[in-house]
C-alpha atoms as a PDB file:
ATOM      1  CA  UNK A   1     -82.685  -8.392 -76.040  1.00  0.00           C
ATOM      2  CA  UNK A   2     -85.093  -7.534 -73.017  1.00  0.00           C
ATOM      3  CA  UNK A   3     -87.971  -9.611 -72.446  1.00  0.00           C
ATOM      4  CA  UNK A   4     -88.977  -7.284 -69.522  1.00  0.00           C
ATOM      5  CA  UNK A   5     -91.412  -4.541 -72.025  1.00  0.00           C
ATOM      6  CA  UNK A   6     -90.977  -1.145 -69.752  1.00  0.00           C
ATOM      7  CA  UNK A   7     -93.798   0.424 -71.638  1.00  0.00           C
ATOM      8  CA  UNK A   8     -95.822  -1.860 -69.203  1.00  0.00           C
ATOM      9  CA  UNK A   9     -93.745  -1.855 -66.405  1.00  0.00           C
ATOM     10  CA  UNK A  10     -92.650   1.959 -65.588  1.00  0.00           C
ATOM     11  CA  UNK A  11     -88.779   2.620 -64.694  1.00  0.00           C
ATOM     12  CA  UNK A  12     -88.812   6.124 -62.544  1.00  0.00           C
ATOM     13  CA  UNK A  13     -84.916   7.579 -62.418  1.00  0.00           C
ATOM     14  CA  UNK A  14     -83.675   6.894 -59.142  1.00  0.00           C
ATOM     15  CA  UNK A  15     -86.149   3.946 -58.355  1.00  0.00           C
ATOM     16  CA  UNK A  16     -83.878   1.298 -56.575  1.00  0.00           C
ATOM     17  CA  UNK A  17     -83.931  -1.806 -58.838  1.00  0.00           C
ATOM     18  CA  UNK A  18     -83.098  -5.581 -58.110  1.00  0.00           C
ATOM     19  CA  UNK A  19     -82.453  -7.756 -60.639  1.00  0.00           C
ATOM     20  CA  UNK A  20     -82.399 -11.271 -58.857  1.00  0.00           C
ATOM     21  CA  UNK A  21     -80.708 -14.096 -61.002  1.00  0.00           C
ATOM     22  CA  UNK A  22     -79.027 -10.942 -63.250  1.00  0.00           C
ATOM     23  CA  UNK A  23     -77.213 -13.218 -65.350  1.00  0.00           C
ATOM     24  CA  UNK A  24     -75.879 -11.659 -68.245  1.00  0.00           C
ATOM     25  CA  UNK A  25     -77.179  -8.513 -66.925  1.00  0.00           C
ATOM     26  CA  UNK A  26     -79.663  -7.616 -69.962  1.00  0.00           C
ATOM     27  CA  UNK A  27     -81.778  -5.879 -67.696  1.00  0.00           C
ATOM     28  CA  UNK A  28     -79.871  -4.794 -65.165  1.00  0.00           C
ATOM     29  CA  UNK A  29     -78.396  -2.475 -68.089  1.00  0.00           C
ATOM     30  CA  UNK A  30     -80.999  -1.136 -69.579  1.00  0.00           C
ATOM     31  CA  UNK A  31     -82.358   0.016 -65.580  1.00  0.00           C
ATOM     32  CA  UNK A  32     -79.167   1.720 -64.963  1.00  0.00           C
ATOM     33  CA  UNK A  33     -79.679   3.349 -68.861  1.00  0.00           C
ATOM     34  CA  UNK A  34     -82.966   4.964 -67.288  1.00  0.00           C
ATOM     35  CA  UNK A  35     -80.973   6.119 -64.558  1.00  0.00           C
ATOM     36  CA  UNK A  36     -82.101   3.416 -61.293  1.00  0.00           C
ATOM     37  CA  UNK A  37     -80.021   2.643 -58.368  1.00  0.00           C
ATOM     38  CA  UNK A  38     -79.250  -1.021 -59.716  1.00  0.00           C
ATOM     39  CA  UNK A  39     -78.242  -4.311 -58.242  1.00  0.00           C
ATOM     40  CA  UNK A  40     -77.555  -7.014 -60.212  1.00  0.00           C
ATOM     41  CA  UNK A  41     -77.655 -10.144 -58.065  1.00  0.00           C
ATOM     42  CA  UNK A  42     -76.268 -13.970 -59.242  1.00  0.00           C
ATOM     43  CA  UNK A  43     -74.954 -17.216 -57.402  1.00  0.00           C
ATOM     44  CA  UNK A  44     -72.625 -17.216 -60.647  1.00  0.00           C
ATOM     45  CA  UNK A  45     -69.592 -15.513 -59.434  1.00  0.00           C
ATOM     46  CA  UNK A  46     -67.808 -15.464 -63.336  1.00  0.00           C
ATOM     47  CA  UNK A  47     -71.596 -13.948 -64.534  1.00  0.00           C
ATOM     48  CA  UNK A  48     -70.635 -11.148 -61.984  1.00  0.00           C
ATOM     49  CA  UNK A  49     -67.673 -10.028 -62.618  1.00  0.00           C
ATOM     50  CA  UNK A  50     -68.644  -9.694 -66.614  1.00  0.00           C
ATOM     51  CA  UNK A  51     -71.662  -7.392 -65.276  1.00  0.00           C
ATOM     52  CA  UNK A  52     -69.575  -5.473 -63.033  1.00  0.00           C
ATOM     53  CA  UNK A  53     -66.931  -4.938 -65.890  1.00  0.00           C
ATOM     54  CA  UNK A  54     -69.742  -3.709 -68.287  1.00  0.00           C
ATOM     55  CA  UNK A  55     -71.473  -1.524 -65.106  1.00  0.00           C
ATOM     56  CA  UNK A  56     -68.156   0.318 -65.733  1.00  0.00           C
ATOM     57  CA  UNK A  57     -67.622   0.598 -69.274  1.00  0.00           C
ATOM     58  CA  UNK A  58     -71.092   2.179 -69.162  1.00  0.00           C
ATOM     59  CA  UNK A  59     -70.110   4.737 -66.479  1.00  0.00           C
ATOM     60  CA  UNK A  60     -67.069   5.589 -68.273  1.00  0.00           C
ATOM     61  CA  UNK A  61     -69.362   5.998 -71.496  1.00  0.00           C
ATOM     62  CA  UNK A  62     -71.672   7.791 -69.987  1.00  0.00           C
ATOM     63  CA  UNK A  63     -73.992   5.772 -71.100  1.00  0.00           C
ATOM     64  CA  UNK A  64     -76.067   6.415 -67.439  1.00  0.00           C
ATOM     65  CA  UNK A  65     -77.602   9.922 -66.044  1.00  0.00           C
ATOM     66  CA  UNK A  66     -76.506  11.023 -63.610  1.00  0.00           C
ATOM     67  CA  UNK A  67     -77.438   9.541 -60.224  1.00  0.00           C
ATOM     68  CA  UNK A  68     -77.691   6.228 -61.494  1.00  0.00           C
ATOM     69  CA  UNK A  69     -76.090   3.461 -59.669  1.00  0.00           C
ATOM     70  CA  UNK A  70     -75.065   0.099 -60.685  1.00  0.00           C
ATOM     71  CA  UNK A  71     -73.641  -2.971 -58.397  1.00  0.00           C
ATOM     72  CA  UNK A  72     -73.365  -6.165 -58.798  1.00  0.00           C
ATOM     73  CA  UNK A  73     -73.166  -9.436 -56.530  1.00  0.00           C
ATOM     74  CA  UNK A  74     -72.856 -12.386 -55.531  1.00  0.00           C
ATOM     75  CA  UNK A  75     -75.727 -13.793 -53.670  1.00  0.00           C
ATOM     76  CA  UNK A  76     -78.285 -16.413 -52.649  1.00  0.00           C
ATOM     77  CA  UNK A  77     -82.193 -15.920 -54.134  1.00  0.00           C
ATOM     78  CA  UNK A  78     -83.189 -17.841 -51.383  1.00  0.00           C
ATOM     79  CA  UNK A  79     -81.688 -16.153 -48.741  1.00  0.00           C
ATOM     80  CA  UNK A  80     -81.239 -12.350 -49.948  1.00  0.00           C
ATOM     81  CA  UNK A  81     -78.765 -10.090 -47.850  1.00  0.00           C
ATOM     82  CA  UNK A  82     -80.982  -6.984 -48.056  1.00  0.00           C
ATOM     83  CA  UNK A  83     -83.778  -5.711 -45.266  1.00  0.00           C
ATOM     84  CA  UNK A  84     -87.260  -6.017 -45.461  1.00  0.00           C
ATOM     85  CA  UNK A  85     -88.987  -3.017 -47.966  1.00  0.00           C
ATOM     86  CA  UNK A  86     -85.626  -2.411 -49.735  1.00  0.00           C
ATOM     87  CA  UNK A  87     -85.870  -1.549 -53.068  1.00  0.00           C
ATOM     88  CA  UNK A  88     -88.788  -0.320 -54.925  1.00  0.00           C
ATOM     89  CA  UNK A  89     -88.607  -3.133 -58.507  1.00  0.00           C
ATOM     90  CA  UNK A  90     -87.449  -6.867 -58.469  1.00  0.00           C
ATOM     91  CA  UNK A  91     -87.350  -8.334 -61.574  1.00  0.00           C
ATOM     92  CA  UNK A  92     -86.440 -12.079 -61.883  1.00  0.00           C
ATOM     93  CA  UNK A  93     -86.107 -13.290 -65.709  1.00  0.00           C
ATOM     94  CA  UNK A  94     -85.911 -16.596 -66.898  1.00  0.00           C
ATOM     95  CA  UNK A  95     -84.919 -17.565 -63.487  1.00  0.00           C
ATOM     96  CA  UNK A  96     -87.771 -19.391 -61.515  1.00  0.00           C
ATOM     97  CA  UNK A  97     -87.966 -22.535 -63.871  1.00  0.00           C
ATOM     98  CA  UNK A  98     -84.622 -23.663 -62.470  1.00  0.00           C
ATOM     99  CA  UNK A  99     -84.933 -22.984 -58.747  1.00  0.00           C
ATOM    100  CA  UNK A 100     -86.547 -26.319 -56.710  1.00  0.00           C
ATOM    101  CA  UNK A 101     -88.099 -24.243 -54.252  1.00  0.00           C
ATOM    102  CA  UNK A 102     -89.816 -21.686 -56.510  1.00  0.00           C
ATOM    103  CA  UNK A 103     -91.771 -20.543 -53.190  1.00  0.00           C
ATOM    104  CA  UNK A 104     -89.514 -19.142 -51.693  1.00  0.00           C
ATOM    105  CA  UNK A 105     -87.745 -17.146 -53.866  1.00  0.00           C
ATOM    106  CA  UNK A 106     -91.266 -15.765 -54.403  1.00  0.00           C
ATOM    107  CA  UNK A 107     -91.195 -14.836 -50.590  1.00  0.00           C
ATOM    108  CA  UNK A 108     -88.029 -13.664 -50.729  1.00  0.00           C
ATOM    109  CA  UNK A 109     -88.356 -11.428 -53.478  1.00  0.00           C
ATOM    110  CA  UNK A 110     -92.030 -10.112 -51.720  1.00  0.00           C
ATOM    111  CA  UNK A 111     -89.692  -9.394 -48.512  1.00  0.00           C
ATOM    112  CA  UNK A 112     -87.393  -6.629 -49.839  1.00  0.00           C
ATOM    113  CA  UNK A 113     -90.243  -5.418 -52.406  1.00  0.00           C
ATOM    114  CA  UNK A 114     -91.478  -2.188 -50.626  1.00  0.00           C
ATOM    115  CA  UNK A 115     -95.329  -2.026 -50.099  1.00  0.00           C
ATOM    116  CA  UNK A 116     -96.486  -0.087 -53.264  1.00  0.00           C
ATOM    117  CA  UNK A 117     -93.398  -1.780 -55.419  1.00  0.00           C
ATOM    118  CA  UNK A 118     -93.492  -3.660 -58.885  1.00  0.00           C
ATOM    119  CA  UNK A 119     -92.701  -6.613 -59.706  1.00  0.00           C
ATOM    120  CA  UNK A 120     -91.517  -8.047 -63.079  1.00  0.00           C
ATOM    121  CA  UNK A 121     -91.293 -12.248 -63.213  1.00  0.00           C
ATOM    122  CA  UNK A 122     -90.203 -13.661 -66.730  1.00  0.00           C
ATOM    123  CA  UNK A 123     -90.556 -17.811 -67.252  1.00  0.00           C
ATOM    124  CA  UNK A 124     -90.557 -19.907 -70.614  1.00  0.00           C
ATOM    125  CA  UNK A 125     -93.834 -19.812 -71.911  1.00  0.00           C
ATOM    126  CA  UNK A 126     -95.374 -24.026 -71.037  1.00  0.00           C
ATOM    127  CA  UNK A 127     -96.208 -24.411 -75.242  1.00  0.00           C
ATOM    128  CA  UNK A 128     -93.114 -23.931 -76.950  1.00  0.00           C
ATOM    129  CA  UNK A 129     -91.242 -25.115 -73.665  1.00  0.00           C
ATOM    130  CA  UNK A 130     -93.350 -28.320 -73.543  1.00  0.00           C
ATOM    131  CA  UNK A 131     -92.023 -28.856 -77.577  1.00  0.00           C
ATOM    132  CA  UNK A 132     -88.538 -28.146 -76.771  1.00  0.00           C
ATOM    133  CA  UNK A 133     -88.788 -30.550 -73.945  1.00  0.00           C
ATOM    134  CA  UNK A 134     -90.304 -33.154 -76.261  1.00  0.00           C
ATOM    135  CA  UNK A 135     -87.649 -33.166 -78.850  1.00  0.00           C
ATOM    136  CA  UNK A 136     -84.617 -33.480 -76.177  1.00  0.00           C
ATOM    137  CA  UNK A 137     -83.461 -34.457 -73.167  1.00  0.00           C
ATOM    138  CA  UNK A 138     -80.404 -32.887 -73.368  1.00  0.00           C
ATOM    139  CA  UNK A 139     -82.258 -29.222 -73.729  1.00  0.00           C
ATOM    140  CA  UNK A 140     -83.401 -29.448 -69.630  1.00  0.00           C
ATOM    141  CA  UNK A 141     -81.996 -32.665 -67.981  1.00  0.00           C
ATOM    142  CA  UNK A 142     -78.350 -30.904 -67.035  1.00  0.00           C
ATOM    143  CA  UNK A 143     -77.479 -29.301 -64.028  1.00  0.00           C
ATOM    144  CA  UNK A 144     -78.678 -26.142 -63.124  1.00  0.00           C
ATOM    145  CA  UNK A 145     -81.199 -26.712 -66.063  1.00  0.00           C
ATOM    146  CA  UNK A 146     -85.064 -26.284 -66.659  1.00  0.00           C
ATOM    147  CA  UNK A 147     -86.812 -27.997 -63.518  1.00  0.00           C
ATOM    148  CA  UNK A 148     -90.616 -27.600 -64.524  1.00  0.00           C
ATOM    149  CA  UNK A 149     -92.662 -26.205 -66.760  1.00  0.00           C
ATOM    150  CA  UNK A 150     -94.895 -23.059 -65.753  1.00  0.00           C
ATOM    151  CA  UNK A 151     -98.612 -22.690 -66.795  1.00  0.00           C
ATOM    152  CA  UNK A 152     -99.617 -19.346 -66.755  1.00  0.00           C
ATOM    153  CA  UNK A 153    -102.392 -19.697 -64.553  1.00  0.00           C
ATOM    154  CA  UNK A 154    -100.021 -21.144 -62.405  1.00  0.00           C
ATOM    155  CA  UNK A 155     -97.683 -18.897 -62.051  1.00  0.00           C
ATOM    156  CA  UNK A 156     -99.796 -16.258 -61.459  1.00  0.00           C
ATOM    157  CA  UNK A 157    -101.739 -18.167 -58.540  1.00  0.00           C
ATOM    158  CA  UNK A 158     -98.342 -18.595 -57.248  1.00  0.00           C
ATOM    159  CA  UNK A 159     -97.585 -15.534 -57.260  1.00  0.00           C
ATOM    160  CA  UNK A 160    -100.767 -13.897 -55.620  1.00  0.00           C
ATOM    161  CA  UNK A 161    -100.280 -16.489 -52.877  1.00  0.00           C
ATOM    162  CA  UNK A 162     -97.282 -14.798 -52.479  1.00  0.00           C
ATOM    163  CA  UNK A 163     -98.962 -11.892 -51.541  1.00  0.00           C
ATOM    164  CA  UNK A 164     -98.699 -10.375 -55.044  1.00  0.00           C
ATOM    165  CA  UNK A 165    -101.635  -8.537 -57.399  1.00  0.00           C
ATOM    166  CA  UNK A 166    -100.640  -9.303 -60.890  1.00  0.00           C
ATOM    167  CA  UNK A 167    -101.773  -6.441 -63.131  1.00  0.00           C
ATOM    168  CA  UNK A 168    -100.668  -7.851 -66.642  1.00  0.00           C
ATOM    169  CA  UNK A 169     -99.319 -10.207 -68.531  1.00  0.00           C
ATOM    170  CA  UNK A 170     -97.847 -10.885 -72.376  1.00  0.00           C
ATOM    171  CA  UNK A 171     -95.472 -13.282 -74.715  1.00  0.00           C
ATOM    172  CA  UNK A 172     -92.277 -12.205 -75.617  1.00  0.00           C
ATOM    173  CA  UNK A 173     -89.842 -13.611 -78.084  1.00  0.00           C
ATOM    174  CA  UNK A 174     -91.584 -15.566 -80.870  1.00  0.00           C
ATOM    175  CA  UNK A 175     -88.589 -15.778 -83.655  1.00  0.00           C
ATOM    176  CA  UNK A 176     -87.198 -17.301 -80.753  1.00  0.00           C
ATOM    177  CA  UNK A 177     -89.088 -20.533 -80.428  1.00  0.00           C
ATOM    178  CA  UNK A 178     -88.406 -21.974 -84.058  1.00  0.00           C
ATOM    179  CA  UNK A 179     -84.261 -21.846 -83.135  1.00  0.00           C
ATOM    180  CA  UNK A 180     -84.898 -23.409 -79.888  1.00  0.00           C
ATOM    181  CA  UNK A 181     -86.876 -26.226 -81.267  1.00  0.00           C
ATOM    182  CA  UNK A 182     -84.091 -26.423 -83.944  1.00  0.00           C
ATOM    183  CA  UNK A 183     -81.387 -26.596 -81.316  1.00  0.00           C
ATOM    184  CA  UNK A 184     -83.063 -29.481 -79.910  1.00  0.00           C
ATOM    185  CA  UNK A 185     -83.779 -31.657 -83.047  1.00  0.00           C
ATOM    186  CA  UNK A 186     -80.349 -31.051 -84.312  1.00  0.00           C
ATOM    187  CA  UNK A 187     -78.949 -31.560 -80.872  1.00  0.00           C
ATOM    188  CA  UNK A 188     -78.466 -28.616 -78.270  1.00  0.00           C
ATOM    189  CA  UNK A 189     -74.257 -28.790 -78.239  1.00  0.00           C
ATOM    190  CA  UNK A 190     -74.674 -28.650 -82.076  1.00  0.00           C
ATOM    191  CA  UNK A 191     -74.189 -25.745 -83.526  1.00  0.00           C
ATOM    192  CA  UNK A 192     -72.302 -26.318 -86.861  1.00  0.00           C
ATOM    193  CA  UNK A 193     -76.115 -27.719 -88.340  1.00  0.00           C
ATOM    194  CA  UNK A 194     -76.846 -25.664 -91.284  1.00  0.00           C
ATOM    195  CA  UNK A 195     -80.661 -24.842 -89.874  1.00  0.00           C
ATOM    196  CA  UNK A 196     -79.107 -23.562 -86.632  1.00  0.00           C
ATOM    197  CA  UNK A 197     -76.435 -21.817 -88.046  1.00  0.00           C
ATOM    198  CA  UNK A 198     -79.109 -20.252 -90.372  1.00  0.00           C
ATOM    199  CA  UNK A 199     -81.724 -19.260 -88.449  1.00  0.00           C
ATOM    200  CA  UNK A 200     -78.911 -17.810 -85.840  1.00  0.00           C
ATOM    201  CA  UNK A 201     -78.050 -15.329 -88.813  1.00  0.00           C
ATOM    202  CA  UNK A 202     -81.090 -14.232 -89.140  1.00  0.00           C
ATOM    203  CA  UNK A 203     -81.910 -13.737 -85.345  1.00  0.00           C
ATOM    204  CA  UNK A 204     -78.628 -11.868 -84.906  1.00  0.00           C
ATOM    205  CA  UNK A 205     -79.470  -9.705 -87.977  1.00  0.00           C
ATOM    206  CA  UNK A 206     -82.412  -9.102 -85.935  1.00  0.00           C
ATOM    207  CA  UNK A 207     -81.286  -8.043 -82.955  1.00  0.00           C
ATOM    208  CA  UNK A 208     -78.547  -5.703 -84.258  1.00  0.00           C
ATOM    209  CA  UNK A 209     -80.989  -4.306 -87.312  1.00  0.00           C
ATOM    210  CA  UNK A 210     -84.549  -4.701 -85.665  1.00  0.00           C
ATOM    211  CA  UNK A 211     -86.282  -4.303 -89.127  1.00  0.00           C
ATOM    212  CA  UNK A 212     -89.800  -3.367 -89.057  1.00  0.00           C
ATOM    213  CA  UNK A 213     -91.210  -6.781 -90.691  1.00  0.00           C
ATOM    214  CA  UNK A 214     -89.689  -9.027 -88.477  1.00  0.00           C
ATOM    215  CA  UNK A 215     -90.572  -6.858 -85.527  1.00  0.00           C
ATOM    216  CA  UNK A 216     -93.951  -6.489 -87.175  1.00  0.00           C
ATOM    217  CA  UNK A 217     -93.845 -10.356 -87.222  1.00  0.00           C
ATOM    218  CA  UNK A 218     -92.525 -10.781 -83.813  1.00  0.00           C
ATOM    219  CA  UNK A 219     -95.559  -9.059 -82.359  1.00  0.00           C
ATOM    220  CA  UNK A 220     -98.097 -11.019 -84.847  1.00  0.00           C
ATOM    221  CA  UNK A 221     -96.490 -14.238 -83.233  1.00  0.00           C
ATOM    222  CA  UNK A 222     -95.773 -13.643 -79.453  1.00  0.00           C
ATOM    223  CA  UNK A 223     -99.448 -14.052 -78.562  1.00  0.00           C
ATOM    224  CA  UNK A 224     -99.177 -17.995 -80.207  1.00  0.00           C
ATOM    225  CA  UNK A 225     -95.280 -19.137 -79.735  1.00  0.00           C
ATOM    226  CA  UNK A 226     -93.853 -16.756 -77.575  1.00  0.00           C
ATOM    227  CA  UNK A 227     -91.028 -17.988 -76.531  1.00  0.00           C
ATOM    228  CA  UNK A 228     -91.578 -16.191 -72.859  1.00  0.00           C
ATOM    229  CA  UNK A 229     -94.078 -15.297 -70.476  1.00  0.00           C
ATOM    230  CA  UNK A 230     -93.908 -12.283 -68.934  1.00  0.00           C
ATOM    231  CA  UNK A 231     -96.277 -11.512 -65.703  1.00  0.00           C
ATOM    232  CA  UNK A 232     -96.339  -7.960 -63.735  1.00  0.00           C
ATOM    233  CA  UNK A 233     -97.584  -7.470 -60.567  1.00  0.00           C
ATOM    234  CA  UNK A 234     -97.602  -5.303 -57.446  1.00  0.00           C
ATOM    235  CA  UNK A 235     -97.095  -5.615 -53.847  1.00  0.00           C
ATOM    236  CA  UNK A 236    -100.145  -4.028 -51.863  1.00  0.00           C
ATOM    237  CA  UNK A 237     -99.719  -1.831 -49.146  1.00  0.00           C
ATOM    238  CA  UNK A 238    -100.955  -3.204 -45.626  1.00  0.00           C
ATOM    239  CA  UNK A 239    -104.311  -1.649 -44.475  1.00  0.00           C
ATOM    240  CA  UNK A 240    -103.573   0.900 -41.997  1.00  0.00           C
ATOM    241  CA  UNK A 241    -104.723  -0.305 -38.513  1.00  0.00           C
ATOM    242  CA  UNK A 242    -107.293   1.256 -36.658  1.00  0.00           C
ATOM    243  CA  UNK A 243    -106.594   3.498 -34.216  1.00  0.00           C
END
């Protein structure tokens, strides 16, 4: 399930791709699938060795073209072991909302972005995030859990102070937002209630069958409960000094 759409954010083969806070590795995949030089960072060292094991299932597969290449590490957002300009897409998913100082990853990531290079940044979206936040404590006061809530206006001023240009924005996920808000009614730990169970049927039936009315629905629904927002942006090129 990517929440990064790359109809609006353009994969070239052999572009060199971070994906900071990697977790699973959803997208880290699907950029070594289209044939990018990938790393796939996370401070979770157990996250990292399930990426790296999957990184070579793939290979064997063949599921990458050739001259596609896939690591993955363990490292710090805030303090990224890579040299300035180094790789030409970051993209940092569902990430920023639990990281205090939200600046500077922002700088971080801007560092090793080459002038010229894109920049994907994926946060829940403040409405159905404010709902789930409502209904339990549980849902974000744990640790490593949600810190803040993003407005997108927000977000996107952060990120232009930065020294980003956002070119685009959408919602992503809506089907997601209703189990969400079930999981924290019924109680986030509980997943033997019947609604959860239910509506986790139907969202795995989903995924695996992507029928065209719930995908029809989906897109009906992002723009009002999306469960993410999804903000793309570029890093400018310096203005070339006169001579």
């Amino acid at each position: 399930m990517l929440t990064v759409d790359f109809s609006r954010f353009p994969l070239a083969a052999g572009d060199r791709v971070l994906d900071l806070g990697c977790g699973a590795g959803r997208h880290a995949f699907e950029c070594y699938r289209r044939g990018a030089q990938v790393v796939a960072l996370d401070r979770n060292a157990e996250e990292i060795r399930e990426v790296a094991t999957w990184f070579a299932a793939m290979k064997e597969a063949g599921e990458a073209p050739v001259g596609a290449t896939a690591t993955a590490m363990e490292g710090d957002a805030l303090a990224l072991p890579f040299p300035d300009d180094s790789f030409d897409v970051v993209i940092i998913s569902e990430v920023m909302e639990h990281i205090p100082d939200d600046k500077g990853v922002l700088a971080e990531m801007v560092r090793v972005l080459r002038p010229g290079g894109r920049i994907a940044v994926t946060v829940p979206r403040y409405g159905p995030e404010k709902v789930c936040w409502a209904l339990s404590d549980a849902y974000h006061e744990v640790e490593g859990g949600h810190i803040r809530i993003y407005r997108a206006d927000a977000l996107l001023d952060r990120m232009r102070e930065a020294g980003l240009k956002p070119y685009g924005t959408h919602h992503a996920h809506a089907l997601h937002s209703p189990y969400w808000w079930l999981k924290c009614a019924f109680g986030v730990d509980n997943d033997k209630a019947l609604p959860v169970r239910a509506y986790h049927k139907l969202l795995v039936w989903d995924i695996m069958k992507k029928p065209l009315a719930t995908r029809l629905a989906e897109q009906l629904l992002n723009p009002v409960v999306g469960k993410s927002f999804v903000a793309y942006a570029t890093k400018p090129h310096l203005p070339k000094a006169e001579a």
